[in-house]
C-alpha atoms as a PDB file:
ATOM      1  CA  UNK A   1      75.032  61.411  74.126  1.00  0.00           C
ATOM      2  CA  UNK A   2      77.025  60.052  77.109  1.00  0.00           C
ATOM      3  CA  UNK A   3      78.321  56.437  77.270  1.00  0.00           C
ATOM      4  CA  UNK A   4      75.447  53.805  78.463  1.00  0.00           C
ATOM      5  CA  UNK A   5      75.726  53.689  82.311  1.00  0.00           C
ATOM      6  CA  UNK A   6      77.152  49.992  83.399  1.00  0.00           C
ATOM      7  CA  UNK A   7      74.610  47.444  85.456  1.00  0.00           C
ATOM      8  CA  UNK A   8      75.723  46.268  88.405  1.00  0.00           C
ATOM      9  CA  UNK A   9      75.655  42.744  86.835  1.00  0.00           C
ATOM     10  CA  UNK A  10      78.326  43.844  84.015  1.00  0.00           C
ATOM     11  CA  UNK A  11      80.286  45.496  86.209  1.00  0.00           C
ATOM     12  CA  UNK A  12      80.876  42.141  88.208  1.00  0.00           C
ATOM     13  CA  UNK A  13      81.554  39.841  85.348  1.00  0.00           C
ATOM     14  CA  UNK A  14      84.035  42.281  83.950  1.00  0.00           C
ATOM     15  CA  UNK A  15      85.797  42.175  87.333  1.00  0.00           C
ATOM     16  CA  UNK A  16      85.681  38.844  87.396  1.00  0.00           C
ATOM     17  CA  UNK A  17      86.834  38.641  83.748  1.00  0.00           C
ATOM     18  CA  UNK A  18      90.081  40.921  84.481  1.00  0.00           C
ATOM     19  CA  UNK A  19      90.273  38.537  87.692  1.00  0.00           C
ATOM     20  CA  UNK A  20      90.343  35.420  85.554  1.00  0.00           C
ATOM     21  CA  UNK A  21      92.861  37.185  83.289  1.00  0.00           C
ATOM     22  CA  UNK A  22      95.402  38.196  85.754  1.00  0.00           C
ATOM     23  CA  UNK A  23      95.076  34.718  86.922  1.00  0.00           C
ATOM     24  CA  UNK A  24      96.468  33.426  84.694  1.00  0.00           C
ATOM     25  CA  UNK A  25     100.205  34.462  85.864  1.00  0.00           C
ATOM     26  CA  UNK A  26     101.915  32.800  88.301  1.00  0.00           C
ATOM     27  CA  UNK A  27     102.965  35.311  91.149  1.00  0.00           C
ATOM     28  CA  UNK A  28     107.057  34.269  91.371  1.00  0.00           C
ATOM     29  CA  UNK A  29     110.162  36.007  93.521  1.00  0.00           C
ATOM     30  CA  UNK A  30     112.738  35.960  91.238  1.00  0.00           C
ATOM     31  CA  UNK A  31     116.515  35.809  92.077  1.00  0.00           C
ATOM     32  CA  UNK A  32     118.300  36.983  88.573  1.00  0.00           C
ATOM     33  CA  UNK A  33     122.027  36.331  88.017  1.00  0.00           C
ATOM     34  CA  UNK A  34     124.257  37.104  84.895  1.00  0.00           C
ATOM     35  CA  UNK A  35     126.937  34.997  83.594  1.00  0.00           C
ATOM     36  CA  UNK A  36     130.290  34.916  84.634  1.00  0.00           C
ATOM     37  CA  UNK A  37     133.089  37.150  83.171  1.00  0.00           C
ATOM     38  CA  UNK A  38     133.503  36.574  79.453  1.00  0.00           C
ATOM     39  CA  UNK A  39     130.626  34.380  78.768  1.00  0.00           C
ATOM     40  CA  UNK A  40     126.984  34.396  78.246  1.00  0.00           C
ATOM     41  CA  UNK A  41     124.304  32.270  78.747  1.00  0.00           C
ATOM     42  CA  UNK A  42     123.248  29.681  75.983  1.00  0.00           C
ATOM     43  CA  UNK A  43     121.057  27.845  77.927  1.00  0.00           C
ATOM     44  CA  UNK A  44     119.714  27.844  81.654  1.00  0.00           C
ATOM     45  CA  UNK A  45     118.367  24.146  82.472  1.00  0.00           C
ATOM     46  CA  UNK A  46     117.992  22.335  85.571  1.00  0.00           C
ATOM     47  CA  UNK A  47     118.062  23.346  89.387  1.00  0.00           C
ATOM     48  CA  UNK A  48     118.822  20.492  91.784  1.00  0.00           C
ATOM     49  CA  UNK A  49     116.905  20.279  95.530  1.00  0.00           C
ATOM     50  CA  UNK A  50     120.313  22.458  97.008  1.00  0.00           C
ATOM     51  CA  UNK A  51     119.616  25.452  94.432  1.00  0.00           C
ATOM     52  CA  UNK A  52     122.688  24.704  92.324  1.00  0.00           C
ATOM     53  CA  UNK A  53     121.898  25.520  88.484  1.00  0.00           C
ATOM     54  CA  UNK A  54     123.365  23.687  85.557  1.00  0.00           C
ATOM     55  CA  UNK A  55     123.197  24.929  81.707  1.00  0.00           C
ATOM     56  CA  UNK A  56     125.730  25.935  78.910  1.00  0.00           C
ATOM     57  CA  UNK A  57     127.934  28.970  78.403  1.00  0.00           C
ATOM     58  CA  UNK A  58     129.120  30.218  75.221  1.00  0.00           C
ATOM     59  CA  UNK A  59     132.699  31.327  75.832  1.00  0.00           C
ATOM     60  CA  UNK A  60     132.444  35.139  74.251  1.00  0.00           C
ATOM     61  CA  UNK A  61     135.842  35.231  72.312  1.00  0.00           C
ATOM     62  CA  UNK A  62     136.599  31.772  71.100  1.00  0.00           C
ATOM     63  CA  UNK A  63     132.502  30.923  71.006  1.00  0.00           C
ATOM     64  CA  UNK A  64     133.494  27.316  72.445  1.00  0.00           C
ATOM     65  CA  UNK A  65     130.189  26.116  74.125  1.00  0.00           C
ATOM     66  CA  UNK A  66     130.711  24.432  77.045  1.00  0.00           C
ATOM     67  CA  UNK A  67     128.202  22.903  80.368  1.00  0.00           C
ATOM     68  CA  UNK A  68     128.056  24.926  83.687  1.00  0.00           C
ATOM     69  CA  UNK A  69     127.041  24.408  87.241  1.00  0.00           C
ATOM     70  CA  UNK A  70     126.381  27.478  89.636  1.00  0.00           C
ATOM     71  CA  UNK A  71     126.490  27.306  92.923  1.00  0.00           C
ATOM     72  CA  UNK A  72     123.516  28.057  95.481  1.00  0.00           C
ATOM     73  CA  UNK A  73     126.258  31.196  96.433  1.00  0.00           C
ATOM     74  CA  UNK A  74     126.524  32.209  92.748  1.00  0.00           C
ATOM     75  CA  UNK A  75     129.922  30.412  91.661  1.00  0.00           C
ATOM     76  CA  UNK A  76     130.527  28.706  88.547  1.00  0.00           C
ATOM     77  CA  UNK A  77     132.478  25.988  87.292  1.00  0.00           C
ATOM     78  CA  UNK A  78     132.857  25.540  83.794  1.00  0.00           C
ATOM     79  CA  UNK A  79     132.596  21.897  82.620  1.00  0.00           C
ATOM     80  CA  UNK A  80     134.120  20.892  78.706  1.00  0.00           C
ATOM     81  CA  UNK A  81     133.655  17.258  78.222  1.00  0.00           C
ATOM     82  CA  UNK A  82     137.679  15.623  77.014  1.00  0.00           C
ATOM     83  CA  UNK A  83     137.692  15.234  73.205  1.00  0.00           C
ATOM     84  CA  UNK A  84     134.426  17.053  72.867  1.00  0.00           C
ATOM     85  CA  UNK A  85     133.962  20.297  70.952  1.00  0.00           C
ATOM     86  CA  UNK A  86     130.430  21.145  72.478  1.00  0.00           C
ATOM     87  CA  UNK A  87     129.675  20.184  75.673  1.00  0.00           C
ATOM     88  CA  UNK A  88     125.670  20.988  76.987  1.00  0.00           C
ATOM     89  CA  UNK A  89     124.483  20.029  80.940  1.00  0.00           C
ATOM     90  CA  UNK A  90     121.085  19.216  81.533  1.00  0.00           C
ATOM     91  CA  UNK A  91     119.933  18.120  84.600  1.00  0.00           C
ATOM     92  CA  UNK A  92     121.181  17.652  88.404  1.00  0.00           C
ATOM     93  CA  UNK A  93     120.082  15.850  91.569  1.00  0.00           C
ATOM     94  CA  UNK A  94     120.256  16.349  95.173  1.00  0.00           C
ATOM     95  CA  UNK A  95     123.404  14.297  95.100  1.00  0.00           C
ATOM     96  CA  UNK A  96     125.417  16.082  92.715  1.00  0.00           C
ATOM     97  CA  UNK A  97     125.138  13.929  89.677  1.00  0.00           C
ATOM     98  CA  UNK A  98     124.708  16.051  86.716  1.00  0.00           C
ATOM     99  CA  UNK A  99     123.312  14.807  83.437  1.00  0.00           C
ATOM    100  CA  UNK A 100     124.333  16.287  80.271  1.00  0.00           C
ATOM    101  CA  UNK A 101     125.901  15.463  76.472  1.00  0.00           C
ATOM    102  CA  UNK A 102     129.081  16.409  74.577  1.00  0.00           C
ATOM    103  CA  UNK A 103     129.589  16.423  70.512  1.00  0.00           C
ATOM    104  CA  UNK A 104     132.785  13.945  69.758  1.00  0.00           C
ATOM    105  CA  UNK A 105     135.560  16.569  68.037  1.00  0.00           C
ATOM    106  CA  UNK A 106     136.879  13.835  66.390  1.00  0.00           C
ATOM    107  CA  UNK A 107     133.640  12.719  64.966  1.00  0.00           C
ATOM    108  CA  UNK A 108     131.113  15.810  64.640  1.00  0.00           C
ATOM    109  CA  UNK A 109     128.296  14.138  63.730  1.00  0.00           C
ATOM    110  CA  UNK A 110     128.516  11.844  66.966  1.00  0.00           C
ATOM    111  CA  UNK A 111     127.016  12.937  69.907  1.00  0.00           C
ATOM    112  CA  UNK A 112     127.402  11.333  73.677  1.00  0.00           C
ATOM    113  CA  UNK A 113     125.176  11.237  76.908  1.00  0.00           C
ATOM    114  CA  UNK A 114     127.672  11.388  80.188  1.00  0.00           C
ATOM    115  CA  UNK A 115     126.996  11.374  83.564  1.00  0.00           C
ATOM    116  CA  UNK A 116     129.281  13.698  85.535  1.00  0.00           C
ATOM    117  CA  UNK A 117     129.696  13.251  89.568  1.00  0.00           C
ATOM    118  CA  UNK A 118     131.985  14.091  91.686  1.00  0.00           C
ATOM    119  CA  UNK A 119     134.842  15.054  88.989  1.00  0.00           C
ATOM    120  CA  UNK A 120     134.098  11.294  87.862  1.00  0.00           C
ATOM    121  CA  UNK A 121     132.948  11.060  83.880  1.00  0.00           C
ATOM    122  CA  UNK A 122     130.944   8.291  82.788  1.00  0.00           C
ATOM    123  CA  UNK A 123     130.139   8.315  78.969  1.00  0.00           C
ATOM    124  CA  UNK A 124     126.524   7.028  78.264  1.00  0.00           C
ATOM    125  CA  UNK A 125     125.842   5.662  74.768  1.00  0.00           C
ATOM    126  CA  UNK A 126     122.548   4.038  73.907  1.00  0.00           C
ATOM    127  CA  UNK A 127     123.156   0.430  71.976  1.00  0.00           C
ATOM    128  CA  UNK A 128     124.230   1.101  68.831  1.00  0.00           C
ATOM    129  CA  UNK A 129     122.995   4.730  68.610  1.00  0.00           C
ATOM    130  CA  UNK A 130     124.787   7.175  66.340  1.00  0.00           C
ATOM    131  CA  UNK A 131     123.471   9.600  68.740  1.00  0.00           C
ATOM    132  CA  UNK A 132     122.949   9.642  72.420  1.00  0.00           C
ATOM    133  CA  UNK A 133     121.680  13.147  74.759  1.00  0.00           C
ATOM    134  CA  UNK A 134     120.847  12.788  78.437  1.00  0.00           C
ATOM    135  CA  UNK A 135     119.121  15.031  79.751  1.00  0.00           C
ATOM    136  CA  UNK A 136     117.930  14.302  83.292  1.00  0.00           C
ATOM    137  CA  UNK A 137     118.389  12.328  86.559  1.00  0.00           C
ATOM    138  CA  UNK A 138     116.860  11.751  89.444  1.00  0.00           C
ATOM    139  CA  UNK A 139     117.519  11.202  93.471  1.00  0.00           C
ATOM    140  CA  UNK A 140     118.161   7.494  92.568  1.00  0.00           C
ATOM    141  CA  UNK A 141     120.445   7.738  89.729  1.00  0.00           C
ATOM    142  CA  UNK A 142     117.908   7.169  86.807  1.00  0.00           C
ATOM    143  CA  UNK A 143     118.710   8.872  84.231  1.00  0.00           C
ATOM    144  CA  UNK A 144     116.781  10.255  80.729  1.00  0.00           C
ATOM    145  CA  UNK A 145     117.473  10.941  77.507  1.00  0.00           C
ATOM    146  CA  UNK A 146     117.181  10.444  73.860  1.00  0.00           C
ATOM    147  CA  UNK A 147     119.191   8.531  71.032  1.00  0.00           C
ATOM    148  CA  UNK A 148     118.776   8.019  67.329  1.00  0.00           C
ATOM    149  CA  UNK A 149     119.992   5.323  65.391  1.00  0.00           C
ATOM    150  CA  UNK A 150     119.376   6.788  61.789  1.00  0.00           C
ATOM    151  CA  UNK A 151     118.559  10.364  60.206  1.00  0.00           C
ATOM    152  CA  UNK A 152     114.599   9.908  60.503  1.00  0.00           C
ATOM    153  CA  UNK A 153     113.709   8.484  63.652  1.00  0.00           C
ATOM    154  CA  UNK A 154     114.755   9.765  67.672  1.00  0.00           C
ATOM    155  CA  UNK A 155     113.408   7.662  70.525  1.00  0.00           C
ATOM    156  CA  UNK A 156     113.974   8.590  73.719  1.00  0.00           C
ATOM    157  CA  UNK A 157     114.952   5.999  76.754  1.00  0.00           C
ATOM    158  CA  UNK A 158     114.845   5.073  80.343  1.00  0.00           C
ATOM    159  CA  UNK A 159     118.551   4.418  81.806  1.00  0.00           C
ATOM    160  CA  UNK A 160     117.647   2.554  85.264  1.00  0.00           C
ATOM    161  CA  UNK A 161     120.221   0.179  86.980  1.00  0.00           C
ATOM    162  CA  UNK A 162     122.346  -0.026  84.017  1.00  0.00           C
ATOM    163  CA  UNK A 163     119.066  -0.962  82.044  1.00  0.00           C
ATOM    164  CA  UNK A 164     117.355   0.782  78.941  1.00  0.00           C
ATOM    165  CA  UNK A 165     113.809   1.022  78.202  1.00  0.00           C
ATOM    166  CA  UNK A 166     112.577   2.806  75.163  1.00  0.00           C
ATOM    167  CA  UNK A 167     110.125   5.627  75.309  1.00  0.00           C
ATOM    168  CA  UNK A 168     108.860   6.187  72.330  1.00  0.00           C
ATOM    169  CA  UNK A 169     105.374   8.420  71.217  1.00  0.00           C
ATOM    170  CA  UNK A 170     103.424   6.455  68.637  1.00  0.00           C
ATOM    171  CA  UNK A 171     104.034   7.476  65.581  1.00  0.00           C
ATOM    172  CA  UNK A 172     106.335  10.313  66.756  1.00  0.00           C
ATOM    173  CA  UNK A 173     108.735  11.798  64.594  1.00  0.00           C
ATOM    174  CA  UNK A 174     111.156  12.486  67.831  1.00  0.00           C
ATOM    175  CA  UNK A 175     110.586  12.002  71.403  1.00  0.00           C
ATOM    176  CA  UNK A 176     112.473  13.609  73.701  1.00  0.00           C
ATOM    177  CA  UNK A 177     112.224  12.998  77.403  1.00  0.00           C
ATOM    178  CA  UNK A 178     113.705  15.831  79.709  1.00  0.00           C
ATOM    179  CA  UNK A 179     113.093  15.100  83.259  1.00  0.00           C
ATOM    180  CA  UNK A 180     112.614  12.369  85.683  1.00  0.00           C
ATOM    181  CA  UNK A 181     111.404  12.664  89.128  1.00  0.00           C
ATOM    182  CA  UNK A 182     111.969  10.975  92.157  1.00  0.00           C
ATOM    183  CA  UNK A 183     109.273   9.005  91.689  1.00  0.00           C
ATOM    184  CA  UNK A 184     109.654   8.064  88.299  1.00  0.00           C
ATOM    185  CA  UNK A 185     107.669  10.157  86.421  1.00  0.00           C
ATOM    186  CA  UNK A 186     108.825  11.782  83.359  1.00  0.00           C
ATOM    187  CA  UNK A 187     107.921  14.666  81.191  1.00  0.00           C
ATOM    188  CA  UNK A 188     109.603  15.570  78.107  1.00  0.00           C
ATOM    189  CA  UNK A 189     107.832  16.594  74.565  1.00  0.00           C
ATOM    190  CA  UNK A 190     107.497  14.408  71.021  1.00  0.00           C
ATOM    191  CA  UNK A 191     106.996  15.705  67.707  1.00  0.00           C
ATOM    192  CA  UNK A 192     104.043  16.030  65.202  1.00  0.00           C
ATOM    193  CA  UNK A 193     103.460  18.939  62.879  1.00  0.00           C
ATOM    194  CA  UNK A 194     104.263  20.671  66.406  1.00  0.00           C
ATOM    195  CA  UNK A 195     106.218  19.847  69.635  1.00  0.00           C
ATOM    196  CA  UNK A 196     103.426  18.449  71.698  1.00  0.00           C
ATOM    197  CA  UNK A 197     104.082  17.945  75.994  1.00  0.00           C
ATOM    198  CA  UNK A 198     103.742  14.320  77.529  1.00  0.00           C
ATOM    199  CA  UNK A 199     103.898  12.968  80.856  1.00  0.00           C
ATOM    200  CA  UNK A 200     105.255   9.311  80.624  1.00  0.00           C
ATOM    201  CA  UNK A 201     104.497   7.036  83.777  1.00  0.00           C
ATOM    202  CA  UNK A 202     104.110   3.453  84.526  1.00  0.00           C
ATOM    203  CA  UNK A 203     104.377   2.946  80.818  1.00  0.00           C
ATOM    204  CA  UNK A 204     101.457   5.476  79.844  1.00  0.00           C
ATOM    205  CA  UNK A 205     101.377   8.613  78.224  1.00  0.00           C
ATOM    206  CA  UNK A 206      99.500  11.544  78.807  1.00  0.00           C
ATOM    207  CA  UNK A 207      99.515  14.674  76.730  1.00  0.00           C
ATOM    208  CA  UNK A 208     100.011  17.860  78.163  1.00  0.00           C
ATOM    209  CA  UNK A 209      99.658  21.249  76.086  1.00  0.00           C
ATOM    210  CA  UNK A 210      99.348  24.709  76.940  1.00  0.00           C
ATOM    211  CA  UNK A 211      96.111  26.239  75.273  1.00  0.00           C
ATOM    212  CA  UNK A 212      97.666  28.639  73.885  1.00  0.00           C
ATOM    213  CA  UNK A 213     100.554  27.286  72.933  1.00  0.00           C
ATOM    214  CA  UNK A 214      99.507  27.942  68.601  1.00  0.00           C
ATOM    215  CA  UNK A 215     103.909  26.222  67.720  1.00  0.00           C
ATOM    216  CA  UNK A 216     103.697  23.691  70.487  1.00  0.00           C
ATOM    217  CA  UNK A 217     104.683  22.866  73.792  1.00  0.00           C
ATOM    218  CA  UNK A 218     107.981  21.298  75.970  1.00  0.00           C
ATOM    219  CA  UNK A 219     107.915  20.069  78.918  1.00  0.00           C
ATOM    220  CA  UNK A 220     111.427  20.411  81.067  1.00  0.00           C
ATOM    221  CA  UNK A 221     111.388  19.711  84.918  1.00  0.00           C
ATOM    222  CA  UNK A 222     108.988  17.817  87.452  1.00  0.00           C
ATOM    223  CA  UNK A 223     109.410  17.382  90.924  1.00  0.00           C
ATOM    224  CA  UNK A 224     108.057  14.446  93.379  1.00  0.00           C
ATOM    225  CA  UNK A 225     105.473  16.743  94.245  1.00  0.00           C
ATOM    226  CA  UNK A 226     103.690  16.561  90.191  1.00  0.00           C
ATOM    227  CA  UNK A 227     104.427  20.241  89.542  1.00  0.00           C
ATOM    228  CA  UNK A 228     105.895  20.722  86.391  1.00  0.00           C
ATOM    229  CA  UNK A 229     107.319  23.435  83.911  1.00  0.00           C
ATOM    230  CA  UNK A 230     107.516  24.158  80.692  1.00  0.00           C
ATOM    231  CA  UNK A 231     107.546  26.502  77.587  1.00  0.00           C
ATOM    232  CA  UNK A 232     104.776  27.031  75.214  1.00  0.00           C
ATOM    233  CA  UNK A 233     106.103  28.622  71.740  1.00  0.00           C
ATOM    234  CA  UNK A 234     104.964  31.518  69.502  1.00  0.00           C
ATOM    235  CA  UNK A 235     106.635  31.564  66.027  1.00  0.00           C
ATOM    236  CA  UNK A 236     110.666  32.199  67.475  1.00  0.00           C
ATOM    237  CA  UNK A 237     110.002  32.820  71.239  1.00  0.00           C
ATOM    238  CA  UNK A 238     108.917  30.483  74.418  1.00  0.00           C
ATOM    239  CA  UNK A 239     107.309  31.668  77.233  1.00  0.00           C
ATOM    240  CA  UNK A 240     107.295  29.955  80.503  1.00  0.00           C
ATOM    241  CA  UNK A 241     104.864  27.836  82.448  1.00  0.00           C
ATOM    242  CA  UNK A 242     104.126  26.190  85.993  1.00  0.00           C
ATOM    243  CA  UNK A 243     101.476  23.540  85.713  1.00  0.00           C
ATOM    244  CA  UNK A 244     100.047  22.148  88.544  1.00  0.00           C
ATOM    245  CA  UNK A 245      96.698  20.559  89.976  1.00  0.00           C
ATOM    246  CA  UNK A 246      95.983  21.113  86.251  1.00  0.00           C
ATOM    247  CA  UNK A 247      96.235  24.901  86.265  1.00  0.00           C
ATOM    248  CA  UNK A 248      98.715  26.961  83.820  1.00  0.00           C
ATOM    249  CA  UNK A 249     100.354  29.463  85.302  1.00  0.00           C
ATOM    250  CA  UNK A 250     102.508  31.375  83.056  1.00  0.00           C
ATOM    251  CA  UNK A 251     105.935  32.524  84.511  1.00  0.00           C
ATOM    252  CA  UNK A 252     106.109  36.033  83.255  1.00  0.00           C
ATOM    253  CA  UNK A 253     109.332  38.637  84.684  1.00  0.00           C
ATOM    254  CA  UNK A 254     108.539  42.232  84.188  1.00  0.00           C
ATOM    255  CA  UNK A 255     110.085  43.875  81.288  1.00  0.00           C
ATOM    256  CA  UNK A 256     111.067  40.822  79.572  1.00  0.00           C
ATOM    257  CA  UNK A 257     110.466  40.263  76.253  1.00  0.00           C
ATOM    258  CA  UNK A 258     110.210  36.526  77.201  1.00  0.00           C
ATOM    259  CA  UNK A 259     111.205  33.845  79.545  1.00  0.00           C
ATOM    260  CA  UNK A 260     112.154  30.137  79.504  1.00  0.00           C
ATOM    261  CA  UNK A 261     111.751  27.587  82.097  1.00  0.00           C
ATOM    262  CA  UNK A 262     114.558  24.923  82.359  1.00  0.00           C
ATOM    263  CA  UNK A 263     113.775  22.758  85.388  1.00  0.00           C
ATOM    264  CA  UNK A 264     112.087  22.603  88.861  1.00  0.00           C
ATOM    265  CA  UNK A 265     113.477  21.433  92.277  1.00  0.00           C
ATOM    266  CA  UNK A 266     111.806  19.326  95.427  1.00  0.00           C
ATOM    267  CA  UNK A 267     111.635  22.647  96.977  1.00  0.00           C
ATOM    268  CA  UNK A 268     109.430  24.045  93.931  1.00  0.00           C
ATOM    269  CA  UNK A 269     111.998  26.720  92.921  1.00  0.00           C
ATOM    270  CA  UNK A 270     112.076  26.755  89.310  1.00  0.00           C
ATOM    271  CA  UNK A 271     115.023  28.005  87.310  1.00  0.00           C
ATOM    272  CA  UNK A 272     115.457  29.202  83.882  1.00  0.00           C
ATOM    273  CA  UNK A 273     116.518  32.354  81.247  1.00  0.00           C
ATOM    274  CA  UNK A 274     115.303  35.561  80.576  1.00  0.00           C
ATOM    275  CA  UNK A 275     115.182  37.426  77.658  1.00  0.00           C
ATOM    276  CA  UNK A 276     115.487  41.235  78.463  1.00  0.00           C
ATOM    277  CA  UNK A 277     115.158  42.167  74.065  1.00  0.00           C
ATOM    278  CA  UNK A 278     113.892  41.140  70.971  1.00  0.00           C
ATOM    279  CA  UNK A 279     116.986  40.045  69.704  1.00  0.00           C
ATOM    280  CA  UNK A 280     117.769  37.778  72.243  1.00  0.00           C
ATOM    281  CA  UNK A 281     121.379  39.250  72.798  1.00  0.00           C
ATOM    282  CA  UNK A 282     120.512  40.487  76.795  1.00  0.00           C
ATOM    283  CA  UNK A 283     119.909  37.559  78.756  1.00  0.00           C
ATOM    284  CA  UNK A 284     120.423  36.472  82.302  1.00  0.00           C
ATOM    285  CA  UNK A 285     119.145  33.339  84.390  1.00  0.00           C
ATOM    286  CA  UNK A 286     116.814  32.753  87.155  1.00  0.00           C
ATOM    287  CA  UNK A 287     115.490  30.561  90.120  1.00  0.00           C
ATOM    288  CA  UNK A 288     111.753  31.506  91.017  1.00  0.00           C
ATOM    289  CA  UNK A 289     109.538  30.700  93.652  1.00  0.00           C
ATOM    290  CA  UNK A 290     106.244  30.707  92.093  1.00  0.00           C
ATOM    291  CA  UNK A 291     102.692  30.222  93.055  1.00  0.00           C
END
């Protein structure tokens, strides 16, 4: 007996099923870079309005970890915070400022926001915080981050000319705010059982989780424009997200066996890392223009 022939009417909604499907990925132009001569990448974070790329290196034969910035032509500049022993950079605006935090060498279990412009360091450290990490800042020079004052409790803050405001989920074990944008919203995640995405403005927050994110959801860049990116998790991997007008898109490069999102720009190019294997020992970084 043959196979029963399709209707018409099946043959549609299976189209448009496999249309819905497909969808569901963003369609992105990728522009893929490796990391400079005897280092690879830890992470790959923000992407400021000019295209340059900041993140952290891990320096192959000593392992030092230190903060990057690359260049819209592709050169780096290593960054290593003085008297720190792991430095990580976040964030960067169109000006130049980079946001980022180092780990005190002299006192491990200290950690320190800084703000880095210009070759000018200025250490940030929340009011009597053992622990202080900034992580973005926008066009105006406000900054975001988090800080903890004991072992059981991270808040995260607002730095805005020179003063703090606390942003803290209700009843959130951690909240960590990642991004600011020019016009002052913020996005960041706080966490539950899981990691769990918020958007943070005027005060308010608003929950924002991929579907099928089943280990939770971050949130790491918006631009003025409300577009935002993200990660969703699945047990040890993240895969990559635009979100916009309230549609996920996942971010998706062929042959990967995942991809991370670490910020997006004014100009809606989003950068981030790939992960070419299982093992997570291939990996290069990115700045897409997705759709």
């Amino acid at each position: 007996m043959g196979l029963p022939r399709l209707t018409p009417a099946i043959v549609f909604m299976l189209l448009l099923l496999s249309s819905l499907m497909h969808a569901q990925n963003a369609s992105c132009t990728f522009d893929v870079f490796s990391a400079p001569s005897g280092y690879t990448f830890s992470q790959v974070q923000g992407v400021s309005d000019d295209g340059t790329v900041v993140g952290q290196l891990v320096n192959i034969k000593t392992q030092k970890l230190v903060g990057f910035m690359r260049s819209p032509s592709g050169v780096f500049s290593d960054y290593a915070a003085p008297n720190a022993s792991v430095t990580w950079m976040n964030g960067r605006n169109g000006s130049g400022a980079n946001a980022g935090y180092y780990q005190d060498a002299k006192n491990l279990q200290n950690l320190h926001g800084f703000m880095l412009e210009g070759g000018k360091l200025v250490v940030v450290n929340y009011p009597k915080a053992t622990n202080t990490f900034l992580f973005g800042v926008n066009q105006l020079g406000a900054a975001v981050g988090s800080f903890s004052a004991s072992t059981i409790s991270t808040k995260g803050f607002l730095l805005a000319n020179g003063k703090y405001t606390t942003i803290g989920y209700p009843n959130a074990q951690a909240t960590y705010p990642m991004a600011i944008s020019d016009n002052g919203a913020i996005v960041g995640s706080y966490a539950t059982t899981v990691f769990n995405g918020f958007l943070w403005q005027n005060g308010k927050f608003t929950t924002i989780n991929h579907k099928n994110a089943k280990y939770g959801t971050s949130l790491t860049g918006v631009n003025k424009s409300g577009a935002i990116v993200g990660n969703r998790f699945s047990a040890d991997r993240g895969f990559a997200f635009l979100y916009a007008n309230g549609v996920f898109k996942n971010i998706v490069y062929p042959g990967a066996n995942y991809t991370l999102a670490g910020g997006i720009n004014n100009n809606g190019l989003i950068s981030g890392q790939i992960f070419l294997n299982a093992a997570a020992t291939e990996t290069v970084g990115y700045i897409a223009a997705c759709k």
